[in-house]
Protein backbone atom coordinates (compact mmCIF):
# COMPACT_ATOMS: atom_id res chain seq x y z
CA UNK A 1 14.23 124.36 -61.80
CA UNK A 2 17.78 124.45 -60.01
CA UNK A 3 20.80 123.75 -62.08
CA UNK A 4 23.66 122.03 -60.40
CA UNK A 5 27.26 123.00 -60.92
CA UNK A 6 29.23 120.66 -62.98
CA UNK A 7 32.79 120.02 -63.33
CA UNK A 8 32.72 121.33 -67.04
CA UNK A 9 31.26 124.64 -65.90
CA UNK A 10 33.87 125.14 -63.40
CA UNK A 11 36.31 124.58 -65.46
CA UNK A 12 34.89 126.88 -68.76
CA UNK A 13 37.22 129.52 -69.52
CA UNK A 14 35.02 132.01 -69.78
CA UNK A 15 37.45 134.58 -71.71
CA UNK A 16 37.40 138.41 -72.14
CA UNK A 17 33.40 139.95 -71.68
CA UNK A 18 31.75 142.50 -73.15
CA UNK A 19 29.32 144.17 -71.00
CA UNK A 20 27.18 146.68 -73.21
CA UNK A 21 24.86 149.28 -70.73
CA UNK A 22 26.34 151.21 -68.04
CA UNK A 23 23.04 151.22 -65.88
CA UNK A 24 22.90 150.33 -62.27
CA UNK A 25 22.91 146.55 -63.37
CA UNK A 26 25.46 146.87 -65.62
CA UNK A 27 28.02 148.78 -63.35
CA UNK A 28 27.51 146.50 -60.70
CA UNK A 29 28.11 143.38 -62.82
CA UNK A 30 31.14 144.88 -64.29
CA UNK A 31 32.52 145.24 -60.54
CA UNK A 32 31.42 141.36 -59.39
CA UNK A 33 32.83 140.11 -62.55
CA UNK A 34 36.36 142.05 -62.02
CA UNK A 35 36.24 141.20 -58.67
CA UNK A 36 35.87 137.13 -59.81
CA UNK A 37 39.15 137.61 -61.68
CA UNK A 38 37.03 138.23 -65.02
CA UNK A 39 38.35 140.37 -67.89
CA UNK A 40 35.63 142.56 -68.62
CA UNK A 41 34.99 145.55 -70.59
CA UNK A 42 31.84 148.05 -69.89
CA UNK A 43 30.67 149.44 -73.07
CA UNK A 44 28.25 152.55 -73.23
CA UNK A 45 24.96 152.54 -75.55
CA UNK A 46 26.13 154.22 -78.52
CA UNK A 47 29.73 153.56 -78.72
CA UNK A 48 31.19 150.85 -81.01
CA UNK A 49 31.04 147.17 -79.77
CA UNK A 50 33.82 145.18 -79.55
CA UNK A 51 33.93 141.62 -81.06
CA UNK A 52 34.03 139.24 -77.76
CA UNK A 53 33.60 135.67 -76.90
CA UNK A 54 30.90 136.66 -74.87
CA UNK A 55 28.82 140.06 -74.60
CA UNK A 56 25.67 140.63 -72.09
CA UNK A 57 23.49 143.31 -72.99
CA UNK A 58 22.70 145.16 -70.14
CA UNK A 59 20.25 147.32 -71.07
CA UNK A 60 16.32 148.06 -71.09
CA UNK A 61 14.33 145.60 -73.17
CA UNK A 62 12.98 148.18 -75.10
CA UNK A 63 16.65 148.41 -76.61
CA UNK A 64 17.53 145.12 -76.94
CA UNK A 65 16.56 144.43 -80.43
CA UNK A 66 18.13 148.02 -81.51
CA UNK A 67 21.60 147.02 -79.30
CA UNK A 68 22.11 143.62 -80.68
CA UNK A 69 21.75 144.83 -84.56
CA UNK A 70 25.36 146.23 -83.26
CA UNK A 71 26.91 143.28 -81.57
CA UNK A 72 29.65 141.99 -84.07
CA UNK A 73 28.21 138.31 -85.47
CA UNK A 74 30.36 135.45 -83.58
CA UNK A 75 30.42 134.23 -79.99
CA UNK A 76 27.90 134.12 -77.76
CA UNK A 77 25.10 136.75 -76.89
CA UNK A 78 23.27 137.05 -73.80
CA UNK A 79 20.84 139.91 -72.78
CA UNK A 80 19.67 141.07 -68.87
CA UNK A 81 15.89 141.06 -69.35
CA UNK A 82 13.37 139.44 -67.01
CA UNK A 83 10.51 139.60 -69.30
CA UNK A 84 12.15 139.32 -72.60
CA UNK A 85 12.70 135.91 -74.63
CA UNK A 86 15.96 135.00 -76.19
CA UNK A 87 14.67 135.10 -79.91
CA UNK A 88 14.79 139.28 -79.48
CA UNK A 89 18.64 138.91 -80.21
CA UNK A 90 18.10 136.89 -83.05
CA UNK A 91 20.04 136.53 -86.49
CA UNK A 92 22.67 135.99 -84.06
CA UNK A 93 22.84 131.69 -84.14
CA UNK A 94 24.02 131.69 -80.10
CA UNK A 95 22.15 133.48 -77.91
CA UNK A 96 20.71 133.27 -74.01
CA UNK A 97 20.02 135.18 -71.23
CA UNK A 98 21.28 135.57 -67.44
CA UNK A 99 18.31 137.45 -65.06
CA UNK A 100 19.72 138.04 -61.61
CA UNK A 101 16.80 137.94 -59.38
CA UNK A 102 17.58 140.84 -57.67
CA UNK A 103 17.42 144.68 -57.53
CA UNK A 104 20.52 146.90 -57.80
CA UNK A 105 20.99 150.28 -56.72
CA UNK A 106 23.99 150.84 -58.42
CA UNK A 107 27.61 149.89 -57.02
CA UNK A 108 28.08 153.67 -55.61
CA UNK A 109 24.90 152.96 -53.36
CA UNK A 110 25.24 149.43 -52.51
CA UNK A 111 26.05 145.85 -53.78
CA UNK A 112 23.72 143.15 -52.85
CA UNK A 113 25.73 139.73 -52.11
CA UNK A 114 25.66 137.74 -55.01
CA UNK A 115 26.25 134.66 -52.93
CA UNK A 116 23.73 131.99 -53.74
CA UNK A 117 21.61 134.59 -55.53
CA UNK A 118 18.87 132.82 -57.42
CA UNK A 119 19.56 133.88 -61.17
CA UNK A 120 17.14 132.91 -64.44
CA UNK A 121 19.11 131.08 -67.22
CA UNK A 122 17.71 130.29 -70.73
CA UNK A 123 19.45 129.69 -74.08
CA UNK A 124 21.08 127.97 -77.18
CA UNK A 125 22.67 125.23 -75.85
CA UNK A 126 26.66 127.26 -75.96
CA UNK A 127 24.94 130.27 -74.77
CA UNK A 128 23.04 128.54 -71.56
CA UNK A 129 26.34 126.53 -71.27
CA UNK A 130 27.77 130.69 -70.50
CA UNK A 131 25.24 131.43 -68.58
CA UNK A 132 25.75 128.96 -66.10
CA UNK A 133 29.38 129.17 -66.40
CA UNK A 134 28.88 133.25 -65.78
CA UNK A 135 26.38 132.51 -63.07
CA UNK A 136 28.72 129.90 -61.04
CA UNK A 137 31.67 132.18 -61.41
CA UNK A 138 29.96 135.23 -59.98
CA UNK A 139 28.82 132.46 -56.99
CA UNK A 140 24.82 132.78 -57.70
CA UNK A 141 22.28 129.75 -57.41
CA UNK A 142 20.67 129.73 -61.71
CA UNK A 143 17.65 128.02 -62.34
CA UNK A 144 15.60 127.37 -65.33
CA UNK A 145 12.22 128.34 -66.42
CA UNK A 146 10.47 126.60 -69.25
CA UNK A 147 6.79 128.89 -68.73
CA UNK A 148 6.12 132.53 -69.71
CA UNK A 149 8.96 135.24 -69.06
CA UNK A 150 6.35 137.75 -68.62
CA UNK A 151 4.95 135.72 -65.73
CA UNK A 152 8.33 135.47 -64.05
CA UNK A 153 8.79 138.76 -64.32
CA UNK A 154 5.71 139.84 -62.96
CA UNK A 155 6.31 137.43 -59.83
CA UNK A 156 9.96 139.36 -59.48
CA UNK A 157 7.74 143.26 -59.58
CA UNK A 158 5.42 141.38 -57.16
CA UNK A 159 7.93 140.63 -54.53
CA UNK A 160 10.85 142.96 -55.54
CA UNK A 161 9.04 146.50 -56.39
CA UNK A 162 5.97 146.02 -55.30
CA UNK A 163 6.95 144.97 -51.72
CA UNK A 164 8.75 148.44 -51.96
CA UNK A 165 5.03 150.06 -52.56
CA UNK A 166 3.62 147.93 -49.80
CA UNK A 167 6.42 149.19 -47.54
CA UNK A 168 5.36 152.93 -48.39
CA UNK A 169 1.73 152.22 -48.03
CA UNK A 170 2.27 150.72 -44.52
CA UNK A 171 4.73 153.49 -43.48
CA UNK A 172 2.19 156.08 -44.77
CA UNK A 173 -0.44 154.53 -42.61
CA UNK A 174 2.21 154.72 -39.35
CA UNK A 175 2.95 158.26 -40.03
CA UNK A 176 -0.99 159.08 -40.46
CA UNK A 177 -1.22 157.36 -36.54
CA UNK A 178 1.88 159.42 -35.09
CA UNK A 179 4.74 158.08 -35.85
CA UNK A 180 8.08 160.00 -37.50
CA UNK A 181 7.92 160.15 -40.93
CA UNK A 182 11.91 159.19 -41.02
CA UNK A 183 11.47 155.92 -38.63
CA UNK A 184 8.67 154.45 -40.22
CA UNK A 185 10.04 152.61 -42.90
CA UNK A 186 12.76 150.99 -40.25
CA UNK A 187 9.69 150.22 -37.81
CA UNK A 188 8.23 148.37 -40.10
CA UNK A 189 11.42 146.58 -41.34
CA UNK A 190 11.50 143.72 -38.67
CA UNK A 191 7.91 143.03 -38.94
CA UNK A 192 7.95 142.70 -42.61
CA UNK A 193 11.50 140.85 -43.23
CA UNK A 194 10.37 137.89 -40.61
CA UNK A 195 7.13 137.62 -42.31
CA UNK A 196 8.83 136.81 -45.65
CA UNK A 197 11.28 134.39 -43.85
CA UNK A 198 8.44 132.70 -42.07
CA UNK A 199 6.55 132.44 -46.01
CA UNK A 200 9.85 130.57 -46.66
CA UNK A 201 10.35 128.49 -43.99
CA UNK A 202 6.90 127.42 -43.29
CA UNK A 203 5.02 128.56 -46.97
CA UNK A 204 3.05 131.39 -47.51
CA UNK A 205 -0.20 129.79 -46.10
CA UNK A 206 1.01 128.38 -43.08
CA UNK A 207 3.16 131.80 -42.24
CA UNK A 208 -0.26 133.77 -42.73
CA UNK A 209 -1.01 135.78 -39.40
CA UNK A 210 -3.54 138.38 -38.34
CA UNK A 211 -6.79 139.26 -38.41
CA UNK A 212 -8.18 137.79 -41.33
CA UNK A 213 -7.27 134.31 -40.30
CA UNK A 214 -8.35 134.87 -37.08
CA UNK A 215 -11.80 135.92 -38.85
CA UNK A 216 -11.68 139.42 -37.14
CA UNK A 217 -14.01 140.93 -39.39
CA UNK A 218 -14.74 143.79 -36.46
CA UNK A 219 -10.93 144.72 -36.78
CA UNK A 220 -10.96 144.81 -40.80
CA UNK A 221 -13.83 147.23 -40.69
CA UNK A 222 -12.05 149.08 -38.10
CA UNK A 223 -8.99 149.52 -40.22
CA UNK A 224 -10.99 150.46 -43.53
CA UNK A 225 -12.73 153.20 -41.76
CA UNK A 226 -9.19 154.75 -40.61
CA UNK A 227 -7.90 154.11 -44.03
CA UNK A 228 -11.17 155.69 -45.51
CA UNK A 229 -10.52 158.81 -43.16
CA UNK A 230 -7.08 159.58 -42.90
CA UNK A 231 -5.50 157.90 -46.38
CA UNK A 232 -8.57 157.01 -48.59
CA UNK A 233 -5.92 156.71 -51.95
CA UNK A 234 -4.92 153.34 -50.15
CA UNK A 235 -8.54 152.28 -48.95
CA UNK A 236 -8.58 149.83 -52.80
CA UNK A 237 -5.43 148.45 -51.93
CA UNK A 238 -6.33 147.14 -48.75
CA UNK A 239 -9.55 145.98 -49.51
CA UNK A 240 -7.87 143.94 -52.91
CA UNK A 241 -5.12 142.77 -50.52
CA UNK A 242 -7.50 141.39 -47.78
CA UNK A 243 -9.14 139.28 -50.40
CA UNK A 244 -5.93 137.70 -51.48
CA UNK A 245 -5.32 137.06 -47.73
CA UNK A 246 -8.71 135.87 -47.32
CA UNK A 247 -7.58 133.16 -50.35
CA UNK A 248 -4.68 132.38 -49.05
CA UNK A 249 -6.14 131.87 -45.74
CA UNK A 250 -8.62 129.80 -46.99
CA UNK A 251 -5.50 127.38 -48.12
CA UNK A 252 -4.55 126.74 -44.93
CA UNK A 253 -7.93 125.66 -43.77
CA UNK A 254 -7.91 123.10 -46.74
């Protein structure tokens, strides 16, 4: 659920931060957060950790547990993981998490805006309190989530890397009918981007187009036996894919 800015989190002085994992996240943090006017310091796996009022772990999950055994006890400890719970940091008595909901390439590639980006808070009370605080100051939208990280996650791979996939498939597909292999993706761009703004504006169901809501079951065989001949790896996909749109279409009958 969305979490409204407050007076008190404007005003938190947020202090010096400790930013521990130079990956493509935590590079391009460390540049939004200096750019907000935020003291921070980018610390490499490894290397000694500075106490801090505040230190976000940056790094894979799988090193979370292993990092935060080295964050000096005091302040408050957040880590970067969509699927992880906060309890992985534990002894430490104040600790959260802060999930942009977003993919970064890295600030030598590119910086995605952080304006209004939708970010996943969860914590001790201090440590959400930060979050927020970190969230607002860096101008993204954080929300709450009181289910199953693993299930957020998985919704963020569904729409984040596995729309990449889907992007691949389709462009494979558009190269296998003639077009050039380095204008496919961009072809496709258009077409795929106003879909997902049309899911938004209108919801998924009502956005639905194509041939299976127009019951075209002629033109679904007729793709699957293209598929079959000239990319059969991606013949599954399809076929699991026009189920889910068969479901989803099947909503907006109801």
């Amino acid at each position: 659920m969305p979490v409204e800015r407050s007076a008190d989190l404007q005003g938190l002085d947020l202090g010096g931060i400790v930013l521990v994992g130079p990956g493509r996240l935590g590079r391009s943090m460390a540049r939004a957060l200096a750019d907000a006017g935020v003291q921070v310091r980018l610390v490499g796996r490894g290397a000694p950790i500075p106490p801090s009022p505040l230190t976000w772990l940056t790094v894979p999950e799988s090193a979370l547990a292993q990092v935060a055994a080295q964050v000096p006890p005091g302040g408050v400890l957040l880590h970067s993981s969509g699927s992880a719970g906060i309890e992985i940091l534990r002894p430490h008595p104040c600790v959260g998490s802060l999930h942009p909901l977003m993919t970064f390439p890295g600030p030598e590639q590119a910086m995605p805006s952080l304006l209004d980006l939708p970010a996943a808070v969860q914590g001790d009370p201090q440590a959400r309190q930060a979050a927020l605080a970190l969230a607002h100051r860096l101008g993204m939208r954080p929300f709450e989530l009181s289910g199953d990280r693993r299930l957020y996650h998985a919704a963020a791979v569904l729409s984040g890397n596995f729309a990449t996939v889907l992007l691949a498939a389709a462009s494979e597909l558009l190269v296998a009918a003639g077009a050039d292999p380095a204008q496919a993706p961009g072809l496709l761009l258009p077409l795929a981007r106003q879909s997902l703004e049309n899911a938004v504006a209108l919801g998924p169901a009502a956005a639905l187009t194509g041939p299976v809501v127009r019951g075209q079951q002629a033109v679904i065989e007729g793709h699957r036996a293209a598929i079959a001949a000239s990319c059969p790896h991606l013949l599954d996909s399809y076929d699991s894919l026009v189920l889910l749109a068969q479901e989803l279409a099947q909503a907006k009958r109801a």
